[in-house]
Protein backbone atom coordinates (compact mmCIF):
# COMPACT_ATOMS: atom_id res chain seq x y z
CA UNK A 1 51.80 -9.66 -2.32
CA UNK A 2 51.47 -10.67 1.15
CA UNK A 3 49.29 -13.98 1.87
CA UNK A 4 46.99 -14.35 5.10
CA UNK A 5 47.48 -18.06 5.88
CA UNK A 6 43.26 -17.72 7.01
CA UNK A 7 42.16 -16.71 3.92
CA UNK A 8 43.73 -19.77 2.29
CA UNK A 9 43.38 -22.39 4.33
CA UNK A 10 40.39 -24.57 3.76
CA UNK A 11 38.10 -25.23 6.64
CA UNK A 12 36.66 -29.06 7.10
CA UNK A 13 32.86 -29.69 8.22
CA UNK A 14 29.75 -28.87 6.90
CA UNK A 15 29.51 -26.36 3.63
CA UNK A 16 26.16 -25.85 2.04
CA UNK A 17 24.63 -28.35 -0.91
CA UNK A 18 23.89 -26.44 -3.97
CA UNK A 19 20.92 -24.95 -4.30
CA UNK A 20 20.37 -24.74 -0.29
CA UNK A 21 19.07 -21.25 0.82
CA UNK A 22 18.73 -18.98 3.69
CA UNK A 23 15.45 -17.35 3.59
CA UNK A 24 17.03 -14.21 5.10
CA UNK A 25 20.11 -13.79 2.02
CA UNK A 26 18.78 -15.03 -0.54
CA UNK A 27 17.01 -12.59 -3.04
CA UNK A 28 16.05 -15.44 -5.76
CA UNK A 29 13.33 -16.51 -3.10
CA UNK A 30 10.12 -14.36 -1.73
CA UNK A 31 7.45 -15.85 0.54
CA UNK A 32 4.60 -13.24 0.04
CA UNK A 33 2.19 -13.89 2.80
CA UNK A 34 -1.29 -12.97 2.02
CA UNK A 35 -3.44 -9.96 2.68
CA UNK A 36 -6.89 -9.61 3.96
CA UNK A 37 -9.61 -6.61 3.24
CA UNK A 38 -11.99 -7.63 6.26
CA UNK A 39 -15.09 -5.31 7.30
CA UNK A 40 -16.30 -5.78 11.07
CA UNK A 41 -19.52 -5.09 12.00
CA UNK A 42 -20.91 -3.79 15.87
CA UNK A 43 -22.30 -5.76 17.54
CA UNK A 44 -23.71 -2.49 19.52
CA UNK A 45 -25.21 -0.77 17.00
CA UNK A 46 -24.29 -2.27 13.45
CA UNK A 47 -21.64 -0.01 12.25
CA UNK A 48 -19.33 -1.17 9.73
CA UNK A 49 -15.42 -0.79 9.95
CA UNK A 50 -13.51 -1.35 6.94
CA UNK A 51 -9.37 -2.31 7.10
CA UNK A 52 -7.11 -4.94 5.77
CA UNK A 53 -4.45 -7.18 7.38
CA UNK A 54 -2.12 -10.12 7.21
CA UNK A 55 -4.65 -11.98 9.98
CA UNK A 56 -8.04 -10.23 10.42
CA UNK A 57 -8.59 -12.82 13.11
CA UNK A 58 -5.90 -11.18 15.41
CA UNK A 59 -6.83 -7.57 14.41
CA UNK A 60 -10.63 -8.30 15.53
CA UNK A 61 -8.71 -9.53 19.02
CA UNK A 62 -6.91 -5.90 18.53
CA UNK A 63 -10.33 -3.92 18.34
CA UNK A 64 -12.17 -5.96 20.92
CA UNK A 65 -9.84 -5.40 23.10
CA UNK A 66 -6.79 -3.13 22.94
CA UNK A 67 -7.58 -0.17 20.32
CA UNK A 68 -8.12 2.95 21.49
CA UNK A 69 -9.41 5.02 18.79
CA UNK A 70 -12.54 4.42 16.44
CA UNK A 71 -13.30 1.06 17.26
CA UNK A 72 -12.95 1.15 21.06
CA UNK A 73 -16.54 2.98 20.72
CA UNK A 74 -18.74 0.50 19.11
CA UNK A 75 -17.40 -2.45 20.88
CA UNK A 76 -17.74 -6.00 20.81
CA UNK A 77 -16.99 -6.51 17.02
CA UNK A 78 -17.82 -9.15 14.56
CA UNK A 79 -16.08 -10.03 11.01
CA UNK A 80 -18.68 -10.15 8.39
CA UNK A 81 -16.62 -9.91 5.32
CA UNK A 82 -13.02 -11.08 4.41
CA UNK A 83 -10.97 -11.51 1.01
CA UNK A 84 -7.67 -12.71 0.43
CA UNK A 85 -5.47 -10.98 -1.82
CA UNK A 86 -1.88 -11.75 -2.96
CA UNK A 87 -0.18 -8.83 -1.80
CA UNK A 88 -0.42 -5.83 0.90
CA UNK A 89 -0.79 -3.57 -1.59
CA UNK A 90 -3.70 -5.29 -3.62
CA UNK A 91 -5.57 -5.52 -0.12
CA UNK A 92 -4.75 -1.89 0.92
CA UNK A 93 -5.87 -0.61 -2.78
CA UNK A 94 -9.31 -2.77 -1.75
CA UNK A 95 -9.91 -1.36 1.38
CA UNK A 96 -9.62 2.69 -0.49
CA UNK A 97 -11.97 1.73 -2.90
CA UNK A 98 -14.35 0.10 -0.26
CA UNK A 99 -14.10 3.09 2.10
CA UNK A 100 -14.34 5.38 -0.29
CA UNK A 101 -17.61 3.87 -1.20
CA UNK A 102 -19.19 5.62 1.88
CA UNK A 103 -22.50 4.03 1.33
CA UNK A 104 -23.73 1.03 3.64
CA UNK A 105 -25.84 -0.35 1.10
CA UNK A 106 -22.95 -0.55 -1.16
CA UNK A 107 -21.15 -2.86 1.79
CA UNK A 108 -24.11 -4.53 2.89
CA UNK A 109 -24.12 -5.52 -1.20
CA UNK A 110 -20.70 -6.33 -0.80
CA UNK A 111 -20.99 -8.61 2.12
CA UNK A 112 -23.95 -10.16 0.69
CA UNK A 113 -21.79 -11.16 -2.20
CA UNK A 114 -23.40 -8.99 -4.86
CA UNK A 115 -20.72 -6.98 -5.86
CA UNK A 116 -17.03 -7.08 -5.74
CA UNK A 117 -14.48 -4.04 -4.37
């Protein structure tokens, strides 16, 4: 058996206090960061859009200003509607059932707090 004087040896200065964690190792600890299902409405011509994210507030910035596709249309945009939810997933289930709604009186209901997605 051959012994590596490195592996032995015992190294002075600071060593972690019990229980101490690094977000990034350890697996005992999740932050979950909340989810958003936000509609935006034009302010051009009243047209919903329907999405979710972690911060609707930067994701209106998005539309107003950098998107290219859908939403670059109907431009400016305004959040009328926003729910937290616990998880991505719970907020990305919201927004299927919500666009697959493809009724505006069923989001203008939901925006006016009369039903629930």
């Amino acid at each position: 058996m051959v012994e590596h004087p490195a592996v032995n040896r015992r190294v002075t200065g600071s060593s972690p206090v019990c229980g101490a964690t690094n977000p990034k190792t350890n697996l005992g600890f999740f932050y979950i960061m909340p989810h958003y299902l936000y509609i935006l409405q034009s302010k051009k011509n009243g047209i919903y859009y329907k999405g979710s994210s972690s911060n609707p507030e930067e994701r209106l910035k998005h539309h107003n200003t950098i998107e290219k596709g859908f939403t670059s249309r109907y431009r400016p945009w305004k959040i009328v509607y926003k729910k937290e939810y616990p998880t991505k997933a719970e907020a990305m289930q919201a927004e299927r059932k919500v666009k697959g709604w493809k009724s505006r009186k069923m989001i203008q209901l939901l925006i006016e707090g009369k039903i629930t997605p």
